[in-house]
Protein backbone atom coordinates (compact mmCIF):
# COMPACT_ATOMS: atom_id res chain seq x y z
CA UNK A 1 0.00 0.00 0.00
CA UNK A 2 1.38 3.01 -0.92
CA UNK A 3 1.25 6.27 1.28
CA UNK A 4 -0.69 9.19 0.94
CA UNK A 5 0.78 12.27 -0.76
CA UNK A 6 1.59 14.39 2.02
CA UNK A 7 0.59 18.01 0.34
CA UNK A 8 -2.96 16.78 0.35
CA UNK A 9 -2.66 15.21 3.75
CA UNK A 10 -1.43 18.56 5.07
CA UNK A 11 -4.59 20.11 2.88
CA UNK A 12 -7.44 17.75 4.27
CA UNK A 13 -5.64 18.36 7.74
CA UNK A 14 -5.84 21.95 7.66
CA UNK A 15 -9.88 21.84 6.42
CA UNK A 16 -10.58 19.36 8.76
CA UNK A 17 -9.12 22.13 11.77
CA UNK A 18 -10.90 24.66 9.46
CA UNK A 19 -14.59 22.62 10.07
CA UNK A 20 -14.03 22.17 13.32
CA UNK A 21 -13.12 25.49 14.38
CA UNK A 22 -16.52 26.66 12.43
CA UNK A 23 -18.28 24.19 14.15
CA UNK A 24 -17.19 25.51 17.61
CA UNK A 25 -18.19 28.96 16.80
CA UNK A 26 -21.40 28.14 15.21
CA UNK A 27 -22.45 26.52 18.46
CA UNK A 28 -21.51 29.71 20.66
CA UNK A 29 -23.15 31.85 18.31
CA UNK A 30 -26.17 29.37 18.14
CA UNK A 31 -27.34 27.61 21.21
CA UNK A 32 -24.17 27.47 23.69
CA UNK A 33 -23.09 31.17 24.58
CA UNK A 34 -19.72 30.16 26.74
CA UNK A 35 -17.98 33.85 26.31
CA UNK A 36 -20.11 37.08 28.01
CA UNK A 37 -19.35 38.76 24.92
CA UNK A 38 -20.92 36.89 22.33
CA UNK A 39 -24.13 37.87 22.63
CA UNK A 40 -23.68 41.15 24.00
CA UNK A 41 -25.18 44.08 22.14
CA UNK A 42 -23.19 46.84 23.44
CA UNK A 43 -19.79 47.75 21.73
CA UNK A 44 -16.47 46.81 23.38
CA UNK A 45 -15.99 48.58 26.53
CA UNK A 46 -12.28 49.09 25.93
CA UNK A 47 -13.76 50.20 22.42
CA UNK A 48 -15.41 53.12 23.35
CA UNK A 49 -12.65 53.82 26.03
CA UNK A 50 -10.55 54.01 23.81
CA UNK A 51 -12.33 56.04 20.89
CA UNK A 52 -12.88 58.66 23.42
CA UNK A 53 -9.52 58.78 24.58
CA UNK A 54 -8.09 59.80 21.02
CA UNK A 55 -9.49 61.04 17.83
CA UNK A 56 -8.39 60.40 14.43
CA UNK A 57 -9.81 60.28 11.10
CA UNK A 58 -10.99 57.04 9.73
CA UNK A 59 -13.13 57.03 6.80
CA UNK A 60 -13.03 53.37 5.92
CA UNK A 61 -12.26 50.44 8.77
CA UNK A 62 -12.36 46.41 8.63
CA UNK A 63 -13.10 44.77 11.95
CA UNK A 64 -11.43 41.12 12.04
CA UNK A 65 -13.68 38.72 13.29
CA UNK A 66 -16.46 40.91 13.58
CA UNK A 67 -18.62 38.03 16.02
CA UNK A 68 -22.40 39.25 16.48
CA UNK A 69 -21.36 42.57 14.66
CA UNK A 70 -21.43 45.12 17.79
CA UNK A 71 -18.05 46.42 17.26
CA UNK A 72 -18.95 47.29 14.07
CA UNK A 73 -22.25 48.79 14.50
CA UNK A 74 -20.80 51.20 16.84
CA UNK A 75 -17.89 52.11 14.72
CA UNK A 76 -20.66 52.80 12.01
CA UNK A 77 -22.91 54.74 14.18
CA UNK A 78 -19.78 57.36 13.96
CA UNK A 79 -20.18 58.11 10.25
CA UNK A 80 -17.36 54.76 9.22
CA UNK A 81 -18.15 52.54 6.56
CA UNK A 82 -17.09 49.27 8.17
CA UNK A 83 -16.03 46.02 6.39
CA UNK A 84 -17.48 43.69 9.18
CA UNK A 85 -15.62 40.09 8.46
CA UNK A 86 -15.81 36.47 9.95
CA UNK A 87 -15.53 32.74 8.95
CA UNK A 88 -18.46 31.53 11.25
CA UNK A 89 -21.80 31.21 9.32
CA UNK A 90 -23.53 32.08 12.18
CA UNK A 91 -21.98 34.77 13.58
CA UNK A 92 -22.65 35.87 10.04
CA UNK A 93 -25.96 35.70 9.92
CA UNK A 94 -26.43 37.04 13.36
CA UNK A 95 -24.40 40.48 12.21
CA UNK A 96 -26.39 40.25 9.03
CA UNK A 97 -29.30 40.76 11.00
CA UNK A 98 -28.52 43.43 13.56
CA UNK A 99 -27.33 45.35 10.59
CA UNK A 100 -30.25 45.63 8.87
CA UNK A 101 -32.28 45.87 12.24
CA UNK A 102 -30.25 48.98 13.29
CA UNK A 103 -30.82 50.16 8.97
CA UNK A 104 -27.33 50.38 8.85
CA UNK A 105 -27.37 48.49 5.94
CA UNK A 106 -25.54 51.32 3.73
CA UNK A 107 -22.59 51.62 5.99
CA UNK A 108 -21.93 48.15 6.73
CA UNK A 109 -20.55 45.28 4.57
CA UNK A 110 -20.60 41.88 5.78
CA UNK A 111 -18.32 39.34 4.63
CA UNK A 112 -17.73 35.75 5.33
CA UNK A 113 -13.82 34.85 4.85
CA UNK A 114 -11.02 33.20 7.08
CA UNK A 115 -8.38 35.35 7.78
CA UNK A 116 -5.86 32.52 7.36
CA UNK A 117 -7.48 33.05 3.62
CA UNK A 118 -5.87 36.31 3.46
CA UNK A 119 -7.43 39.56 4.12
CA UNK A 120 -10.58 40.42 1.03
CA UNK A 121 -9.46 44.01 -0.49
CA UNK A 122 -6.61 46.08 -2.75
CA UNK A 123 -3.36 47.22 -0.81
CA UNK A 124 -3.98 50.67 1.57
CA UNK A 125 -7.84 50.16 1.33
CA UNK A 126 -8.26 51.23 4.69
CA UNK A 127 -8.24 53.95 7.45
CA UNK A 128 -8.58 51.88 10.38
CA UNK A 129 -8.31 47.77 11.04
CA UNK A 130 -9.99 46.43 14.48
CA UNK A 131 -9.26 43.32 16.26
CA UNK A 132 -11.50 43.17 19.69
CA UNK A 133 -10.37 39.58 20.89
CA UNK A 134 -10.37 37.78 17.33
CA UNK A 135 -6.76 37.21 16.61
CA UNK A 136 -5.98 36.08 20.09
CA UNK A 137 -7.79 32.52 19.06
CA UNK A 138 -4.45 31.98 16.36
CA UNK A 139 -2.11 30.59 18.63
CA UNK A 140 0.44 29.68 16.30
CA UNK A 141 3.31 31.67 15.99
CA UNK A 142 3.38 31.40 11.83
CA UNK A 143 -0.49 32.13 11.91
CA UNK A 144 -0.72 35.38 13.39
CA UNK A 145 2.25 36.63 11.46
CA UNK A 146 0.32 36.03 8.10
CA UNK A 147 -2.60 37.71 9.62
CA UNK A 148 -0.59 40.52 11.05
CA UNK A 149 1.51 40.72 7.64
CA UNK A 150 -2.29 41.21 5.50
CA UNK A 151 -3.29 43.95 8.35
CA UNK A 152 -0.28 45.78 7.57
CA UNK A 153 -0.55 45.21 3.81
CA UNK A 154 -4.99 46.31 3.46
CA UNK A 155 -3.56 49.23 5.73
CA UNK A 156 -2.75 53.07 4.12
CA UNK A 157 0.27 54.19 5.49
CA UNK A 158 -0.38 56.02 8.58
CA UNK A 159 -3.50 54.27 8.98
CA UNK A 160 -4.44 52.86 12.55
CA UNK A 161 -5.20 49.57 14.09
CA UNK A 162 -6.89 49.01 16.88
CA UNK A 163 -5.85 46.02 19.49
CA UNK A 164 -8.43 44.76 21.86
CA UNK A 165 -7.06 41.85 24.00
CA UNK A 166 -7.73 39.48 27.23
CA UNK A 167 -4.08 40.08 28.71
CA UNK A 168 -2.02 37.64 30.51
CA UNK A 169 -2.98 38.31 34.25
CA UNK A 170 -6.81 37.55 33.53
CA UNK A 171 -8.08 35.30 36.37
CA UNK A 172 -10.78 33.61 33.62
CA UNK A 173 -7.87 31.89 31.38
CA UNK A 174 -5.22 31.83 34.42
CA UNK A 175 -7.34 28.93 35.70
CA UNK A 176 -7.91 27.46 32.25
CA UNK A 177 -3.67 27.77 31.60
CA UNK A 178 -2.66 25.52 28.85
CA UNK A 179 0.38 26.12 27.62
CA UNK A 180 3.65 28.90 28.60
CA UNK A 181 5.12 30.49 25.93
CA UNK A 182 8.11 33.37 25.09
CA UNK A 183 5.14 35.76 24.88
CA UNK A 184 3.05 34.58 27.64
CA UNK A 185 0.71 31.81 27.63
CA UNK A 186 -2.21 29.49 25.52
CA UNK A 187 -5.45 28.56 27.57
CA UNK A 188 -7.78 26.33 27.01
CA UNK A 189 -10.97 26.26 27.77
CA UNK A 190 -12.97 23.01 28.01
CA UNK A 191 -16.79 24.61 28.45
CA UNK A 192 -16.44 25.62 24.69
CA UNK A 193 -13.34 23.88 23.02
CA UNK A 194 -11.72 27.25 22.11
CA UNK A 195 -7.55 28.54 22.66
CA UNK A 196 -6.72 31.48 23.07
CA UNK A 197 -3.15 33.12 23.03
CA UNK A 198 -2.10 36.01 26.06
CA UNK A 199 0.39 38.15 26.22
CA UNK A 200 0.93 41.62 28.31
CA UNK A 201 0.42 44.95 26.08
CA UNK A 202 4.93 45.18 26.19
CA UNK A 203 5.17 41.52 25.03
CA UNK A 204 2.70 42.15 21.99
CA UNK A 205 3.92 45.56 20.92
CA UNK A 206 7.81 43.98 20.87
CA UNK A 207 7.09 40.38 19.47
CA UNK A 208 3.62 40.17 17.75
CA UNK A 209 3.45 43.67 16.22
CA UNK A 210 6.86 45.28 16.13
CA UNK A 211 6.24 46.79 12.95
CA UNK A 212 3.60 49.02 14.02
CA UNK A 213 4.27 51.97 15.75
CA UNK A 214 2.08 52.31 19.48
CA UNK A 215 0.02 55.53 19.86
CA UNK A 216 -2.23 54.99 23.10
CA UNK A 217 -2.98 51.96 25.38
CA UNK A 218 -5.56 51.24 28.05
CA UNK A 219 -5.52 48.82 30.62
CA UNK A 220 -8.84 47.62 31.62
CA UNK A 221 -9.60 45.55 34.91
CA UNK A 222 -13.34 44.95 35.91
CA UNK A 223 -14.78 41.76 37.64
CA UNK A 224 -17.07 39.66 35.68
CA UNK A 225 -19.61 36.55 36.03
CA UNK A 226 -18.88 33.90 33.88
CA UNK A 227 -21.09 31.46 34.47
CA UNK A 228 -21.86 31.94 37.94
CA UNK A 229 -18.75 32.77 38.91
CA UNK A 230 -16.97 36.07 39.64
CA UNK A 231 -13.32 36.65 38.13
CA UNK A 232 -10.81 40.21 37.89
CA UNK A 233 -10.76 40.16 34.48
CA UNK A 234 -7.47 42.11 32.50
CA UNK A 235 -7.35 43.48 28.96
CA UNK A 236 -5.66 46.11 27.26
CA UNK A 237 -6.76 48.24 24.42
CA UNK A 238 -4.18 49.91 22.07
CA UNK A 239 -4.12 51.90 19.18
CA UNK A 240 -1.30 51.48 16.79
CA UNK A 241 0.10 53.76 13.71
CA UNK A 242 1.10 51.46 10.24
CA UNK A 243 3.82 54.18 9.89
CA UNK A 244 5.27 52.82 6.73
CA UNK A 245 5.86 55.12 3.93
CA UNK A 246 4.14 57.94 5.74
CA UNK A 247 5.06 61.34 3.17
């Protein structure tokens, strides 16, 4: 018997991560809401904390992994025309929905892609690129450099990204630690089958995004129920200049 070609076992491999991962997300979206977050209508408290704390112009922006869409509804409600993107069908649907709910139909685009795909969209398309606890779920190194290389790439120069992320002194994944890493560490956590990658806001600016320039941070600590229990919760927020080629 002769083995399989190992190209297309690497190929089936990575769909058959690819399904599963969808499948995951589908059922937190669906019928088995594990994160506080995922069904929460109000924008991103670190968000808004942050869009308050500095102003800058942003005409076009593309929030990664957009979820049940209310990161990008808000950014909308401030005159942006928002490219809201995700792989999960559901979460899809679900932003699909509020968007045309909230008749912001005009000012939104929704698209389903995986950013491991690539990012949809022409070099410099836009103003502003958001990630409010998306890319944290790529947990290998080689991953999030792609995705970080396409955010740079879709970016104008000078253009801004926005970083919202569960840090690495959160009592929720502490418990659920995984794995240590240079950066920080990988949890895992069993009530929904998902990883996550933390870090602390120095450790991300130095190894995960040294090519962007930082511009503000917040640190946000705030207890939350999850699930019936109470944990300090830790994120930072940071906004982050693509200063290449700025004339």
């Amino acid at each position: 018997m002769s083995l399989p070609h190992t190209p297309d076992v690497t190929i089936e491999l990575a769909e058959s991560n690819r399904r599963r991962a969808q499948d995951l997300w589908d059922r937190e979206y669906e019928d088995a809401p594990t994160i506080p977050s995922s069904l929460r209508a109000a924008p991103a408290h670190a968000l808004v904390e942050l869009m308050r704390a500095c102003e800058f112009p942003a005409a076009r922006a593309l929030d990664l992994g957009c979820g049940n869409g209310r990161n990008s509804l808000f950014l909308a409600s401030l005159g942006i025309q928002v490219t809201a993107l995700d792989f999960c069908p559901k979460a899809i649907a679900l932003t699909r929905r509020r968007v045309e709910e909230a008749g912001l139909s005009g000012s939104v685009e929704v698209v389903n892609q995986d950013l491991l795909d690539g990012i949809p969209g022409g070099d410099e398309t836009y103003d502003l690129v958001m990630d409010a606890y998306s890319l944290c779920h790529f947990t290998r190194d080689e991953d999030q450099r792609r995705v970080m290389s396409e955010v740079a790439r879709v970016l104008k120069p000078g253009g801004y990204f926005i970083k919202i992320h569960v840090d690495s002194s959160d009592a929720y994944y502490l418990e659920r630690l995984h794995t240590r890493t240079s950066y920080g560490h990988i949890s895992f956590d069993p009530a929904n089958g998902l990883k996550k990658m933390h870090c602390s806001l120095s450790t991300y600016t130095e190894q995960v995004a040294p090519k962007f320039t930082l511009v503000k941070a917040v640190n946000i600590v705030f207890p939350d129920d999850v699930r019936g229990k109470v944990y300090d919760r830790s994120i930072f927020a940071c906004l982050m200049q693509n200063v290449k080629e700025v004339i």
